[in-house]
N, C-alpha and C. Protein backbone atom coordinates (compact mmCIF):
# COMPACT_ATOMS: atom_id res chain seq x y z
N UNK A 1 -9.45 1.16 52.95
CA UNK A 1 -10.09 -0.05 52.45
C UNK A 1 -11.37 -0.38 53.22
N UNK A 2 -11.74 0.20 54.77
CA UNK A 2 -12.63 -0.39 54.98
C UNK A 2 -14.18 0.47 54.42
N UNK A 3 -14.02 1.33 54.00
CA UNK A 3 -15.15 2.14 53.25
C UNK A 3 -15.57 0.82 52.33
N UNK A 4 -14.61 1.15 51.20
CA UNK A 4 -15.35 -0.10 50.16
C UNK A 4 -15.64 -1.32 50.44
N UNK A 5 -14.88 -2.05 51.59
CA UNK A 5 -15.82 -3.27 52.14
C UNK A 5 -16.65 -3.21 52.36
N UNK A 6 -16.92 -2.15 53.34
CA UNK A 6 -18.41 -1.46 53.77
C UNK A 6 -19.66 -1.87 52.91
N UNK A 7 -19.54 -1.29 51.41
CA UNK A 7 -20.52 -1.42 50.51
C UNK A 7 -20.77 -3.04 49.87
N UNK A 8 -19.33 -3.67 50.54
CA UNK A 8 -19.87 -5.36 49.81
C UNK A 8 -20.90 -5.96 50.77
N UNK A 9 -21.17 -5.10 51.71
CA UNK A 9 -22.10 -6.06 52.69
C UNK A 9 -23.84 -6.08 51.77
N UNK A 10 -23.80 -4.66 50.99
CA UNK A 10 -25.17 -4.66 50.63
C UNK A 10 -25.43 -6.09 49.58
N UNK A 11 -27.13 -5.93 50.28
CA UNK A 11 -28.07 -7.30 49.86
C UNK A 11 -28.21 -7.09 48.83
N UNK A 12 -28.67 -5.62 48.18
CA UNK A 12 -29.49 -5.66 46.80
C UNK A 12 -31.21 -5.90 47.58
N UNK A 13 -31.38 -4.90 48.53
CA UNK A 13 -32.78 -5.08 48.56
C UNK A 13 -33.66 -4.03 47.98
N UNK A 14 -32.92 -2.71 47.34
CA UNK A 14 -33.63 -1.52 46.66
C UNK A 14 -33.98 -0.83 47.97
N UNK A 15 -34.07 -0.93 49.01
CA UNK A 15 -35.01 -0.22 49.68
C UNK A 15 -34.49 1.28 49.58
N UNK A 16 -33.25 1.69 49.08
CA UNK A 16 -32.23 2.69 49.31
C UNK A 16 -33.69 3.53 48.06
N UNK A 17 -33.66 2.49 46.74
CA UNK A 17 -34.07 3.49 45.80
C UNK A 17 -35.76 4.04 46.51
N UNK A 18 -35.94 3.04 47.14
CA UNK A 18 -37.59 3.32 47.58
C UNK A 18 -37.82 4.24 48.31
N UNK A 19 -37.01 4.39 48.89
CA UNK A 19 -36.87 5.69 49.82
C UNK A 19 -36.19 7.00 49.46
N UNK A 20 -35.50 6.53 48.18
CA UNK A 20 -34.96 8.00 47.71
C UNK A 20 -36.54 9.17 47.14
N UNK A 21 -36.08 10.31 47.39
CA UNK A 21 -37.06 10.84 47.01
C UNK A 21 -37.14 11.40 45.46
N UNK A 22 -35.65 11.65 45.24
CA UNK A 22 -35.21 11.65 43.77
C UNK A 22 -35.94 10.93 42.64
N UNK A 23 -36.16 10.02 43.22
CA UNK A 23 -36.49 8.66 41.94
C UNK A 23 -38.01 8.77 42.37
N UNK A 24 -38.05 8.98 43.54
CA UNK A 24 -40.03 8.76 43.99
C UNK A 24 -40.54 9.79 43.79
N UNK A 25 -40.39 10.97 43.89
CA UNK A 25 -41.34 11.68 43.84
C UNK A 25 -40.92 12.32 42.60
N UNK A 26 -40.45 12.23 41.92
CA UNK A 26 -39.90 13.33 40.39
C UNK A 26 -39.73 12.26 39.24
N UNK A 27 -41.00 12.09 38.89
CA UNK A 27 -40.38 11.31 37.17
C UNK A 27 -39.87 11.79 36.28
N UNK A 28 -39.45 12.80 36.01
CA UNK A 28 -38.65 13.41 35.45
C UNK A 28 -36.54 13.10 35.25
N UNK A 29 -36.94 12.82 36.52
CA UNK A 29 -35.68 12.94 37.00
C UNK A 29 -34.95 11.18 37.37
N UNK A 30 -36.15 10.11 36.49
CA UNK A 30 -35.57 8.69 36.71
C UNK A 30 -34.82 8.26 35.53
N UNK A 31 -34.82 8.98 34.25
CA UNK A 31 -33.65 8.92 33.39
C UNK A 31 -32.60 9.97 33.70
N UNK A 32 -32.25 10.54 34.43
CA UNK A 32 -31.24 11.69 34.42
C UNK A 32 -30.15 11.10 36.18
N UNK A 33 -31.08 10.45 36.84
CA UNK A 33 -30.35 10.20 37.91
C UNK A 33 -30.23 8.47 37.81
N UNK A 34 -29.09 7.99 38.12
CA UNK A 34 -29.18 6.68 38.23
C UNK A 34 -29.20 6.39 39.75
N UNK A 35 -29.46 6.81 40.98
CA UNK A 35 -29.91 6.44 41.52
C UNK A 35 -28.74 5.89 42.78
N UNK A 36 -28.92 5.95 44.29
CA UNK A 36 -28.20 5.66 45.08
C UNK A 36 -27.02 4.22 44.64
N UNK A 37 -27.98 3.46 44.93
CA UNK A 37 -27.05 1.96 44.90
C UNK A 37 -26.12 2.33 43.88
N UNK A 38 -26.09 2.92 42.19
CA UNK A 38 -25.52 2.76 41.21
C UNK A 38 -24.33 3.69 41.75
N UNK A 39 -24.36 4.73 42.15
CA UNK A 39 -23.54 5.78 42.86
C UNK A 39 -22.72 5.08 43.89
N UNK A 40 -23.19 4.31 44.55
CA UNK A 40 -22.39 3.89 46.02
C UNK A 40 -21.63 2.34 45.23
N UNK A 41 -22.16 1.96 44.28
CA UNK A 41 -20.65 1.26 43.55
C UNK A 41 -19.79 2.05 42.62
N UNK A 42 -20.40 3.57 41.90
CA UNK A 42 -19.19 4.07 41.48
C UNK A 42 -18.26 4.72 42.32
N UNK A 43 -18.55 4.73 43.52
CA UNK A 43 -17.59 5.57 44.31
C UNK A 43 -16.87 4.58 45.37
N UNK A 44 -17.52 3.40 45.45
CA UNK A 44 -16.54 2.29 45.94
C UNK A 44 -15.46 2.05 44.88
N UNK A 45 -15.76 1.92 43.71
CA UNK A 45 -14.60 1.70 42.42
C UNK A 45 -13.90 2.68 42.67
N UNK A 46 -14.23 3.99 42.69
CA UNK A 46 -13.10 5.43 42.39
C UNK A 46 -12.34 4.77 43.82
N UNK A 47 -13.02 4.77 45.02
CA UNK A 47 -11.87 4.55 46.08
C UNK A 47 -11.09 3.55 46.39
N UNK A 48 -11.64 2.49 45.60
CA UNK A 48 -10.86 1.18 45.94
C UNK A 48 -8.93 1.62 45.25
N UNK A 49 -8.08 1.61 46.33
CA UNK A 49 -6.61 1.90 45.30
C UNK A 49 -5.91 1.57 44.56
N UNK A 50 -6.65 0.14 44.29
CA UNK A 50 -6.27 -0.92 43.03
C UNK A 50 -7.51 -0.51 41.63
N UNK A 51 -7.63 0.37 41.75
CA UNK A 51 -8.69 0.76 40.03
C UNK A 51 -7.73 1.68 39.21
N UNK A 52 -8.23 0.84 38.03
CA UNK A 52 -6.89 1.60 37.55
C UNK A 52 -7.70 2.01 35.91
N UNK A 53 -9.01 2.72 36.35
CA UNK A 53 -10.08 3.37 35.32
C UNK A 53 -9.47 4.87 35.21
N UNK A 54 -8.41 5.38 36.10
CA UNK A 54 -8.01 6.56 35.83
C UNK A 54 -6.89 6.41 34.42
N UNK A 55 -6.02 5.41 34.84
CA UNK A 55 -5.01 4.99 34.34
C UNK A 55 -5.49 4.81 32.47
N UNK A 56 -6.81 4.37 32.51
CA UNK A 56 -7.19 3.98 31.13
C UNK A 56 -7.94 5.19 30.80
N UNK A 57 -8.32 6.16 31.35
CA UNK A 57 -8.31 7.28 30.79
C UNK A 57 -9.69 7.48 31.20
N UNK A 58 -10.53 7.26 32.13
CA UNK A 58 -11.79 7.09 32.75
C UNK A 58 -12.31 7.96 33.83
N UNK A 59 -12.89 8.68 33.54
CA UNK A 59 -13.08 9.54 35.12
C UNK A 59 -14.41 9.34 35.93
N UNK A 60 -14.63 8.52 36.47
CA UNK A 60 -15.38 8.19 37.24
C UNK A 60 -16.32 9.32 38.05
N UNK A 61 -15.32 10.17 38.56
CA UNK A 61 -16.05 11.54 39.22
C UNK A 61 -17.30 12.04 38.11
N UNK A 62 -16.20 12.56 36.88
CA UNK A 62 -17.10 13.10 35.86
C UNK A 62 -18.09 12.48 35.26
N UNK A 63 -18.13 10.76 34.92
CA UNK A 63 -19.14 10.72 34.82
C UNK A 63 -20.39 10.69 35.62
N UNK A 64 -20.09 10.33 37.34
CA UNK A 64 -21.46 10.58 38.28
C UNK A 64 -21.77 11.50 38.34
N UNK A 65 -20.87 12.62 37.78
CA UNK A 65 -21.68 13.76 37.74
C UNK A 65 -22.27 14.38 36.86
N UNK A 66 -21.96 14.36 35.09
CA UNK A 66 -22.53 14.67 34.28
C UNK A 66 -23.35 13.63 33.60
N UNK A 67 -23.32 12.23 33.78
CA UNK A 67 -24.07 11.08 33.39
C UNK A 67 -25.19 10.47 34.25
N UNK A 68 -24.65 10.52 35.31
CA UNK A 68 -25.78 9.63 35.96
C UNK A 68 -26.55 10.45 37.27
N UNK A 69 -26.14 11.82 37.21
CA UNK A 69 -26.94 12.85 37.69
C UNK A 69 -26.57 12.88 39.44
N UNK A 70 -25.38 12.73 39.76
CA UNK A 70 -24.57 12.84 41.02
C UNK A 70 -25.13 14.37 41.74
N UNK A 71 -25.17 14.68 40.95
CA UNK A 71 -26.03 16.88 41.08
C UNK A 71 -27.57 16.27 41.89
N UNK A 72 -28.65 15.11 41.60
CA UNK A 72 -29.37 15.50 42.21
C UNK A 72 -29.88 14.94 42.90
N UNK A 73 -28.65 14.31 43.90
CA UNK A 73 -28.94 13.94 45.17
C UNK A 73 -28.84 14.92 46.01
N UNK A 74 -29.26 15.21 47.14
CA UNK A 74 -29.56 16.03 48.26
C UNK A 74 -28.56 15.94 49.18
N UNK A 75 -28.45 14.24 49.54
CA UNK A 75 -27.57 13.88 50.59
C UNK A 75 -28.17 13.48 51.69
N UNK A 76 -29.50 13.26 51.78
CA UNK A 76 -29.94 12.63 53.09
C UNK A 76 -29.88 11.82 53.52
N UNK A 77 -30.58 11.55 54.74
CA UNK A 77 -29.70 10.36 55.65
C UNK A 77 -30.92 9.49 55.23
N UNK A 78 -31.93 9.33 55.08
CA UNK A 78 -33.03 8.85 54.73
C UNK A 78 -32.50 7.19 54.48
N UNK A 79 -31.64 6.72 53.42
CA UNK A 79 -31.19 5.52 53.04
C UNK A 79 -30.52 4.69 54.03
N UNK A 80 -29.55 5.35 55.08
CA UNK A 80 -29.19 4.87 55.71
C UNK A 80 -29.89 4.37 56.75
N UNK A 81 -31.45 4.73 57.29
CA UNK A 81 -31.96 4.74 58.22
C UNK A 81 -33.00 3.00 57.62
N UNK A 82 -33.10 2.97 56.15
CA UNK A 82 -34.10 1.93 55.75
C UNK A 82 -32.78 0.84 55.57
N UNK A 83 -31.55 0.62 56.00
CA UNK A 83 -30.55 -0.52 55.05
C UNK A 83 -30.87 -1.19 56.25
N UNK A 84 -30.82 -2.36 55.99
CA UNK A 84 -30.94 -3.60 57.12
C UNK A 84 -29.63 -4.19 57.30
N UNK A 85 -28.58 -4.01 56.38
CA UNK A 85 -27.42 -4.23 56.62
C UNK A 85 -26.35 -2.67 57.52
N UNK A 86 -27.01 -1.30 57.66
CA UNK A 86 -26.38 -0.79 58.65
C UNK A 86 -25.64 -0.36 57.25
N UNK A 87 -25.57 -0.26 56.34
CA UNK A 87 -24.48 0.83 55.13
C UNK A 87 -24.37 2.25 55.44
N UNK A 88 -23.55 2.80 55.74
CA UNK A 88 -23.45 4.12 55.91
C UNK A 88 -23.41 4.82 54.37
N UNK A 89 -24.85 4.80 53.34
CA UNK A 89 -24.01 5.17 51.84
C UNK A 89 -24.09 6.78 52.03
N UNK A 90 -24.86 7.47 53.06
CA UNK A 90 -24.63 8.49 52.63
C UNK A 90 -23.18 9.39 52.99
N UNK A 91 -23.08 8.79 54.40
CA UNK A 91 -21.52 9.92 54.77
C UNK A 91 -21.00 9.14 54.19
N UNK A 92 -20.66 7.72 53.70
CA UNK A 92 -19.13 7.09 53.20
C UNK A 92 -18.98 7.06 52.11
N UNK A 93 -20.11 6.73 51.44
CA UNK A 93 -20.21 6.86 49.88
C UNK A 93 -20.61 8.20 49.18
N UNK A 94 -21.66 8.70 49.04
CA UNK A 94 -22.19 9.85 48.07
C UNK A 94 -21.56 11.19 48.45
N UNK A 95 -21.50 11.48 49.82
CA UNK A 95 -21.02 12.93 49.91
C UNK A 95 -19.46 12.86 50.01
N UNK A 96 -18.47 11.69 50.12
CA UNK A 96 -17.16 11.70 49.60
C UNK A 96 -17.19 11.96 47.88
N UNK A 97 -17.85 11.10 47.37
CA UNK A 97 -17.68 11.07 45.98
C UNK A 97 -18.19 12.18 45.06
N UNK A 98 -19.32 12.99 46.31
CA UNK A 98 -19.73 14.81 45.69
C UNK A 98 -18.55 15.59 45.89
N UNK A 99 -17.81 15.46 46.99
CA UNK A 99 -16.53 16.32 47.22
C UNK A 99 -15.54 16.23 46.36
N UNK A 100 -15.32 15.30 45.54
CA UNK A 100 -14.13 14.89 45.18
C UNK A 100 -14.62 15.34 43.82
N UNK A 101 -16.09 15.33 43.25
CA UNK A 101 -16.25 15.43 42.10
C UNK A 101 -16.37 17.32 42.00
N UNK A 102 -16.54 17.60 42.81
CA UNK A 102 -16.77 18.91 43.24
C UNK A 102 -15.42 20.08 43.04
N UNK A 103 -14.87 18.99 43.66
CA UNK A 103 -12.96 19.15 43.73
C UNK A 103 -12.20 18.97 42.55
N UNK A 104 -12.29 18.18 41.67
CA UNK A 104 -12.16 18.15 40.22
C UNK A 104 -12.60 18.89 39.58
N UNK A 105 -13.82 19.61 39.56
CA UNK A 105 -14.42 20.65 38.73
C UNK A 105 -14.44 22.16 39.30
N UNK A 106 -13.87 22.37 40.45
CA UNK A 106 -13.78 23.48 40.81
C UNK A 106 -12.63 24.15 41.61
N UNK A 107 -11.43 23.17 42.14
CA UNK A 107 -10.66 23.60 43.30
C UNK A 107 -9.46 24.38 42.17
N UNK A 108 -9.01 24.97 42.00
CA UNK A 108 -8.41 26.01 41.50
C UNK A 108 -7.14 25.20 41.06
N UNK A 109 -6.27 24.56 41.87
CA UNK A 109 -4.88 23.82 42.00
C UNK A 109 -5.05 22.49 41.05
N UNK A 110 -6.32 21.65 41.54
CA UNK A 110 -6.91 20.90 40.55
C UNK A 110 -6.98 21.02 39.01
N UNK A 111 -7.34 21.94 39.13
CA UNK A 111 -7.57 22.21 37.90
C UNK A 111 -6.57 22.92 36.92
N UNK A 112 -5.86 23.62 37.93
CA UNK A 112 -4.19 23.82 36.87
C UNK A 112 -3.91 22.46 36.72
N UNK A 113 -3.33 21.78 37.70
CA UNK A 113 -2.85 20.44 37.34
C UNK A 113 -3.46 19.62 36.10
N UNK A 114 -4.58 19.60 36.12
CA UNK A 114 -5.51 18.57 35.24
C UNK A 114 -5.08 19.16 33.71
N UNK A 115 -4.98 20.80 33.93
CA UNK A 115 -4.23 21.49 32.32
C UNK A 115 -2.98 21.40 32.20
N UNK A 116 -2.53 21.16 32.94
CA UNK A 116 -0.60 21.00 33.02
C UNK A 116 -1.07 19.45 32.02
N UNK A 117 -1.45 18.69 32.63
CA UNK A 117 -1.46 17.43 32.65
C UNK A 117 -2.09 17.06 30.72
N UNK A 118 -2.95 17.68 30.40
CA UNK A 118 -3.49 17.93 29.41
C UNK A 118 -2.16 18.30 28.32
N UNK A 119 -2.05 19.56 28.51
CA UNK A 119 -0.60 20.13 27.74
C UNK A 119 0.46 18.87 27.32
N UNK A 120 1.13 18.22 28.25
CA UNK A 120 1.66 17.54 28.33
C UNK A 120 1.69 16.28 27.58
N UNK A 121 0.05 15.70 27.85
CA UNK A 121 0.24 14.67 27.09
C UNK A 121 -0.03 14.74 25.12
C-alpha cells in the first residue's frame, strides 16, 4: 500500500510531462503515448488490492501497453529528479507496471494460465 500512497502526494504540476522526452522531442509520438502522470495512475489502480477492474474483465497492463503506448517510455530517472513532491514514478510506478505488463505477454506459465483460464470460461 505504500507505493500507491506514494502517487497521492502528486500536485499535478506537469513538470513530469515537460521533462519527458517522449512527448518533447517526438510529435509523433503525443497521440500514441499518454504520457508519465497518466501511466503512474494506471499502475497505482493495477496495484492498489482493492481494484477490482480485473474482476470486470479489464486489463489494465494491456491496455498501457497497447493503448496508451507503455512501449515508449525509456524509463529514465529524469522525472523523478524535476517532482517537487520527491515521487519516485520511475522505480515505483512505470518500470513495475513494464514488468508486469511484460510478464503477462511473455512469461511462459502466464500465459498457459491466462489459456487455461480462457478455455474455461
Amino acid at each position: 500500500m505504500d507505493r500507491p500512497q506514494e502517487f497521492r502526494k502528486c500536485i499535478e504540476c506537469f513538470l513530469r510531462q515537460d521533462v519527458c522526452h517522449v512527448v518533447r522531442d517526438h510529435e509523433d509520438n503525443k497521440r500514441a503515448y499518454a504520457g508519465p502522470r497518466f501511466l503512474m495512475r494506471v499502475a497505482e489502480l493495477d496495484m492498489h488490492p482493492l481494484d477490482a477492474a480485473a474482476d470486470a474483465g479489464l486489463d489494465r497492463k494491456r491496455a498501457a501497453q497497447e493503448e496508451h503506448g507503455l512501449g515508449y517510455c525509456n524509463i529514465t530517472k529524469c522525472r523523478t529528479e524535476v517532482c517537487p513532491e520527491g515521487i519516485r514514478i520511475t522505480d515505483n510506478a512505470l518500470i513495475p507496471l513494464k514488468e508486469r505488463a511484460v510478464d503477462r505477454t511473455y512469461a511462459p506459465l502466464v500465459r498457459l494460465g491466462s489459456r487455461i483460464r480462457r478455455r474455461s470460461s
